[in-house]
PDB file of N, CA and C in Angstrom:
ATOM      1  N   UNK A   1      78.004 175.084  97.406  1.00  0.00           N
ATOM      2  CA  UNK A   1      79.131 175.869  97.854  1.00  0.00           C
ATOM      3  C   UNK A   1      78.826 176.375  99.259  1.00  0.00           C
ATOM      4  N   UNK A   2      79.869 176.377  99.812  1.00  0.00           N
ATOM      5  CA  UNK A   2      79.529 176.686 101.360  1.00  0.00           C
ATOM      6  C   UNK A   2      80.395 177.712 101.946  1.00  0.00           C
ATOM      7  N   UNK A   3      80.142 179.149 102.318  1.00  0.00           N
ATOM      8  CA  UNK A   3      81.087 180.117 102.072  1.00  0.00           C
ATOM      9  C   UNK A   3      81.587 179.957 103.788  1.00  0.00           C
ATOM     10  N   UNK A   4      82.805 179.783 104.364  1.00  0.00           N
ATOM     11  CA  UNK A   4      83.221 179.724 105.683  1.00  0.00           C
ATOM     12  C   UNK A   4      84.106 180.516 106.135  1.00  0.00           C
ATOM     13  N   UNK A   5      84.930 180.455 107.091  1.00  0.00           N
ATOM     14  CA  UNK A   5      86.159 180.842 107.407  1.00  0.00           C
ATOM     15  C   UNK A   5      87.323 179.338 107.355  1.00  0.00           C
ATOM     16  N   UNK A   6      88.407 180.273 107.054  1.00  0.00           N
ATOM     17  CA  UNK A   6      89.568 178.673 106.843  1.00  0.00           C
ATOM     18  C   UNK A   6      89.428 178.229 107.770  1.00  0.00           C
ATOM     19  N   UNK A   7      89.596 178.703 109.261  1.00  0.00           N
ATOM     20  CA  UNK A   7      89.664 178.057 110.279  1.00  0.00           C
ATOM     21  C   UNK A   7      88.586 176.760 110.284  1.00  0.00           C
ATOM     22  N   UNK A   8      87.317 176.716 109.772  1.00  0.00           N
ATOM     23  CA  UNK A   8      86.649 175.770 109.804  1.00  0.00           C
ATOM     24  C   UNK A   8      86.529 175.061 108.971  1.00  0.00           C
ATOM     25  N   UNK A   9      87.012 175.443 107.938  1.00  0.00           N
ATOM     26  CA  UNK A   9      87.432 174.189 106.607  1.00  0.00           C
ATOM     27  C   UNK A   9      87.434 172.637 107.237  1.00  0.00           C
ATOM     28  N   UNK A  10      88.678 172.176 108.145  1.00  0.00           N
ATOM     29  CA  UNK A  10      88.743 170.896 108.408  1.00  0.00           C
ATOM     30  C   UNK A  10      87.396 170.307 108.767  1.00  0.00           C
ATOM     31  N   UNK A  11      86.655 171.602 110.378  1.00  0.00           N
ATOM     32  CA  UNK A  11      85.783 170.288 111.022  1.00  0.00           C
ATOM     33  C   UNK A  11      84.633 170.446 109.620  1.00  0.00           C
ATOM     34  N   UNK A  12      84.390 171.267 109.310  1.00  0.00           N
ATOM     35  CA  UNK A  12      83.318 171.196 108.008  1.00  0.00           C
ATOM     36  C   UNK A  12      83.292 170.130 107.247  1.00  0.00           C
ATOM     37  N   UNK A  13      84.936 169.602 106.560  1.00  0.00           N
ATOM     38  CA  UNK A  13      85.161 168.876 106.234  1.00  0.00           C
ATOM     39  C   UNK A  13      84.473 167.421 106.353  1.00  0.00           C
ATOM     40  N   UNK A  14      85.061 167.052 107.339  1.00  0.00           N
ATOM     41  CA  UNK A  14      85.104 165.904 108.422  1.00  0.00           C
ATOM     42  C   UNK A  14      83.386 165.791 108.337  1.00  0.00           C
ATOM     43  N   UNK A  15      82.781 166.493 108.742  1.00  0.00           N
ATOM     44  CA  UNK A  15      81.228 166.472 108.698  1.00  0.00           C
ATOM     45  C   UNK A  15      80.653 165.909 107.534  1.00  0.00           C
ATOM     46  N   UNK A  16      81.279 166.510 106.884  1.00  0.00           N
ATOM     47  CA  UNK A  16      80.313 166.115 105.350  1.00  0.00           C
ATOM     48  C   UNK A  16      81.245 164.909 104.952  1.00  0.00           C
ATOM     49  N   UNK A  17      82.097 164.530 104.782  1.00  0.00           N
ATOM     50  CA  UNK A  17      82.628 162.940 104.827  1.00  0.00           C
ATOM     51  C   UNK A  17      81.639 161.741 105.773  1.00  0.00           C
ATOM     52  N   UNK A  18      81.657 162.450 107.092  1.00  0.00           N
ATOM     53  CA  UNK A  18      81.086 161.331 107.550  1.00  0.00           C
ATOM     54  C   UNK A  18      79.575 161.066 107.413  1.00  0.00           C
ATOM     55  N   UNK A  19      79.165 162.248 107.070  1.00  0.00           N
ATOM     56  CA  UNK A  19      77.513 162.117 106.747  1.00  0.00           C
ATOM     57  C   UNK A  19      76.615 162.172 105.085  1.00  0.00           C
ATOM     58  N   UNK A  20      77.565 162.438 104.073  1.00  0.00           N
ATOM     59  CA  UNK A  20      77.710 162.311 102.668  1.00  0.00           C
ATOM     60  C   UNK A  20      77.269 160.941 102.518  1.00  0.00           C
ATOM     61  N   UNK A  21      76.271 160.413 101.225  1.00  0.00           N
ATOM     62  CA  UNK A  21      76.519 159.047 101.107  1.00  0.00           C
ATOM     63  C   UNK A  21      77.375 158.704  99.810  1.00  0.00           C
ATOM     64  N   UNK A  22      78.427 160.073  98.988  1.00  0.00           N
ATOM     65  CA  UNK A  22      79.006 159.049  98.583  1.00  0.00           C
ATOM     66  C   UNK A  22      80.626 158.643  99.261  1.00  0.00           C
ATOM     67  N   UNK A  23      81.682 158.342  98.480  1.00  0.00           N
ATOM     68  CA  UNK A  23      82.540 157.209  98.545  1.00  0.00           C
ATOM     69  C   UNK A  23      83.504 158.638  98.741  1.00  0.00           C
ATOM     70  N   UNK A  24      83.790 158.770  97.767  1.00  0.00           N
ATOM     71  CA  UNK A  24      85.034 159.924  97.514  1.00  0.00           C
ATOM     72  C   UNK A  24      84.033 161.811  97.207  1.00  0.00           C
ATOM     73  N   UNK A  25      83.438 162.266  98.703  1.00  0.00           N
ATOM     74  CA  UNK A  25      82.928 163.610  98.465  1.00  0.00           C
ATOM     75  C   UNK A  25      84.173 165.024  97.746  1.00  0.00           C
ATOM     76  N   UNK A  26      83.587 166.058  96.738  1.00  0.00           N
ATOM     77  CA  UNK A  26      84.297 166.958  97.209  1.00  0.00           C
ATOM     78  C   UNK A  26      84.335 167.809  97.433  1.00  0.00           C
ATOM     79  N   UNK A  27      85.115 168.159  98.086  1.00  0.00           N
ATOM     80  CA  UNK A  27      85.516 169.117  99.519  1.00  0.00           C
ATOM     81  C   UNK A  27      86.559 170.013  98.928  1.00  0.00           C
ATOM     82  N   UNK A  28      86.406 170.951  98.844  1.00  0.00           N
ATOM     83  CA  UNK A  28      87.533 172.404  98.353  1.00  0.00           C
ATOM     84  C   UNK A  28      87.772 173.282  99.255  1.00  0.00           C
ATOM     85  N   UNK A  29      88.524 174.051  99.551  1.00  0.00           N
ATOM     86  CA  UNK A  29      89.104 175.299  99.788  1.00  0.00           C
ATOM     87  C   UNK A  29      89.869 176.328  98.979  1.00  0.00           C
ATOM     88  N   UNK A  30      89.242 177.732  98.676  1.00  0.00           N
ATOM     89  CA  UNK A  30      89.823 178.602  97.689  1.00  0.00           C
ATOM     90  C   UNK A  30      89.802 179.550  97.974  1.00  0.00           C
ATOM     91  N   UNK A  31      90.721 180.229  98.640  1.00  0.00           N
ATOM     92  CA  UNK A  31      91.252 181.737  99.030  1.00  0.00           C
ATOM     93  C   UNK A  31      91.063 182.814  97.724  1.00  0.00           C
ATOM     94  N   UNK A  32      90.064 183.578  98.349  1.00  0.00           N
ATOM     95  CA  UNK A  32      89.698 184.622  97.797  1.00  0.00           C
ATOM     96  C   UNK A  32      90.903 186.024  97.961  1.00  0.00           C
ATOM     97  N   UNK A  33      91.647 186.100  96.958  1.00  0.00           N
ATOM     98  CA  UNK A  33      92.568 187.288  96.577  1.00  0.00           C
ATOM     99  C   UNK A  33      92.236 188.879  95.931  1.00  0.00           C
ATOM    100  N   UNK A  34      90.851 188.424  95.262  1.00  0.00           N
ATOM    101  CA  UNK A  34      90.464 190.114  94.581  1.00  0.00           C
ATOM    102  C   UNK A  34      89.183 189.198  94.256  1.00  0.00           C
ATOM    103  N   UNK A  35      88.035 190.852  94.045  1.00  0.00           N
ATOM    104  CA  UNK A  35      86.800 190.379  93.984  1.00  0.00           C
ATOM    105  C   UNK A  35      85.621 191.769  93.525  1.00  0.00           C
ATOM    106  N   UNK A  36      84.561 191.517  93.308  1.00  0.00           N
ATOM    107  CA  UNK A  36      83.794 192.799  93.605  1.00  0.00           C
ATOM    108  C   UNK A  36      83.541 193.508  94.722  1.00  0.00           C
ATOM    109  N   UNK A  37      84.064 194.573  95.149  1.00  0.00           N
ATOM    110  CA  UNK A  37      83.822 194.771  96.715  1.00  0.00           C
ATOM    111  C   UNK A  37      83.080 195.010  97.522  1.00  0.00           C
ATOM    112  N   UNK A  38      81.868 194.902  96.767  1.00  0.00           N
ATOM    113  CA  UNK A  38      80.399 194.926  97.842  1.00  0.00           C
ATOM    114  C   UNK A  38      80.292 193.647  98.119  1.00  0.00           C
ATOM    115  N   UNK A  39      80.740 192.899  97.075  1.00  0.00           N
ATOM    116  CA  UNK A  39      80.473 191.275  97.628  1.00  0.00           C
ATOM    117  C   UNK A  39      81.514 190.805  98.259  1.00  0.00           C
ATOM    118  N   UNK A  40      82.915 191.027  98.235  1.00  0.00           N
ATOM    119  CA  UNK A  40      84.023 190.766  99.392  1.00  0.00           C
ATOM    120  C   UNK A  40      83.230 191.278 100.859  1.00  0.00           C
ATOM    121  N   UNK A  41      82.816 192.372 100.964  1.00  0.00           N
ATOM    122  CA  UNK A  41      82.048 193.006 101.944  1.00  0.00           C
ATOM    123  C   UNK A  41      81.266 192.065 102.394  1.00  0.00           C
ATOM    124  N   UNK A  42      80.007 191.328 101.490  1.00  0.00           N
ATOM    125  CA  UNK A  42      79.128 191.128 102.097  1.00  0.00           C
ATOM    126  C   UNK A  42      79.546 189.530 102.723  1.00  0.00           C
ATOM    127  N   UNK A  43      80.578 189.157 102.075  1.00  0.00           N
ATOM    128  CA  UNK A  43      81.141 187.799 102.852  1.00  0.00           C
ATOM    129  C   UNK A  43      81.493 187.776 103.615  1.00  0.00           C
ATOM    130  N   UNK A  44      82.439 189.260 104.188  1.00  0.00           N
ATOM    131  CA  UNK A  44      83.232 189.922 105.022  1.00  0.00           C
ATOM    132  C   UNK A  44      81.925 189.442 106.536  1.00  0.00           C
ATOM    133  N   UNK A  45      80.994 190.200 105.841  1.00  0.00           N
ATOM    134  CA  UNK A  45      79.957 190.537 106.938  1.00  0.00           C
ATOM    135  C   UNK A  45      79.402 189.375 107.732  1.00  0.00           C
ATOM    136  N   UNK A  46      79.383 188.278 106.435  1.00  0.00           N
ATOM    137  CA  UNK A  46      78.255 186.990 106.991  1.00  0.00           C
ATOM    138  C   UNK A  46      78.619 185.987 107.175  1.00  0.00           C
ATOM    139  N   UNK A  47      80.451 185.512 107.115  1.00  0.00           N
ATOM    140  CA  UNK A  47      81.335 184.742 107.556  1.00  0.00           C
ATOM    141  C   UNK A  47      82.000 185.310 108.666  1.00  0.00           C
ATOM    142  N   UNK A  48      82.251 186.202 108.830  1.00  0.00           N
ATOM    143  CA  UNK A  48      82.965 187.094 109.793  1.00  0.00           C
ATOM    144  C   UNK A  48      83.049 186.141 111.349  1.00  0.00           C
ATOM    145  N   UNK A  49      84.145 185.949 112.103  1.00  0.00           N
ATOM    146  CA  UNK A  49      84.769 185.513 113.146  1.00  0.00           C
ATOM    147  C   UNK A  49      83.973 186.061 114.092  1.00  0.00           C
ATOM    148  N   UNK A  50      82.037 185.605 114.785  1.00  0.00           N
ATOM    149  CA  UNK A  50      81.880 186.233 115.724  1.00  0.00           C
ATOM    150  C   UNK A  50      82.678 186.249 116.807  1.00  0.00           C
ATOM    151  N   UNK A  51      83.206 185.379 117.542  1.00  0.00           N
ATOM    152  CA  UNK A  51      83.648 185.137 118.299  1.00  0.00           C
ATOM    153  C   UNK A  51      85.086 186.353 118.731  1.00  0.00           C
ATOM    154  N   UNK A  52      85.352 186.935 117.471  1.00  0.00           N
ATOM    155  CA  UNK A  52      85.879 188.041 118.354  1.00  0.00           C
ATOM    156  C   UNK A  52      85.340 189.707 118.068  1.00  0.00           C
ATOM    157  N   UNK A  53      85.778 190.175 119.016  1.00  0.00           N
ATOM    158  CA  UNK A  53      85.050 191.511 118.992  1.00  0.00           C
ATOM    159  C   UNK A  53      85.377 192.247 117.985  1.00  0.00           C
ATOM    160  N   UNK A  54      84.390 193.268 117.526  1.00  0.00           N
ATOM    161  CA  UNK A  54      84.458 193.914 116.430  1.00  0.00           C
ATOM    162  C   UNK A  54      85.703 195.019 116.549  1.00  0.00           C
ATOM    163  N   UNK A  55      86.356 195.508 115.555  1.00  0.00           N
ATOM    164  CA  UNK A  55      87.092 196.819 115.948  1.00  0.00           C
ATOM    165  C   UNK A  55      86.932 198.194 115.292  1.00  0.00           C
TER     166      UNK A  55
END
């Protein structure tokens, strides 16, 4: 399992297709709606969008 942001779902994707050795890999995406909230937190924290500034 590979915890990301959606935005990178595709090229993630694409990566592991082309470098996977099998035929048909799979590849999921599943939007997290409710959760425990230290651990929403801590995904919050360690997926989190560096690229923009904190607020």
């Amino acid at each position: 399992m590979i915890k990301t942001l959606t935005s990178k779902v595709d090229n993630i994707s694409e990566f592991v297709r082309q470098n996977h050795p099998y035929d048909c890999v799979e590849v999921i995406s599943s939007k997290i709606d409710n959760g425990n909230p230290p651990y929403l937190k801590w995904i919050s924290d360690i997926v989190g969008d560096k690229s923009e500034p904190e607020k």
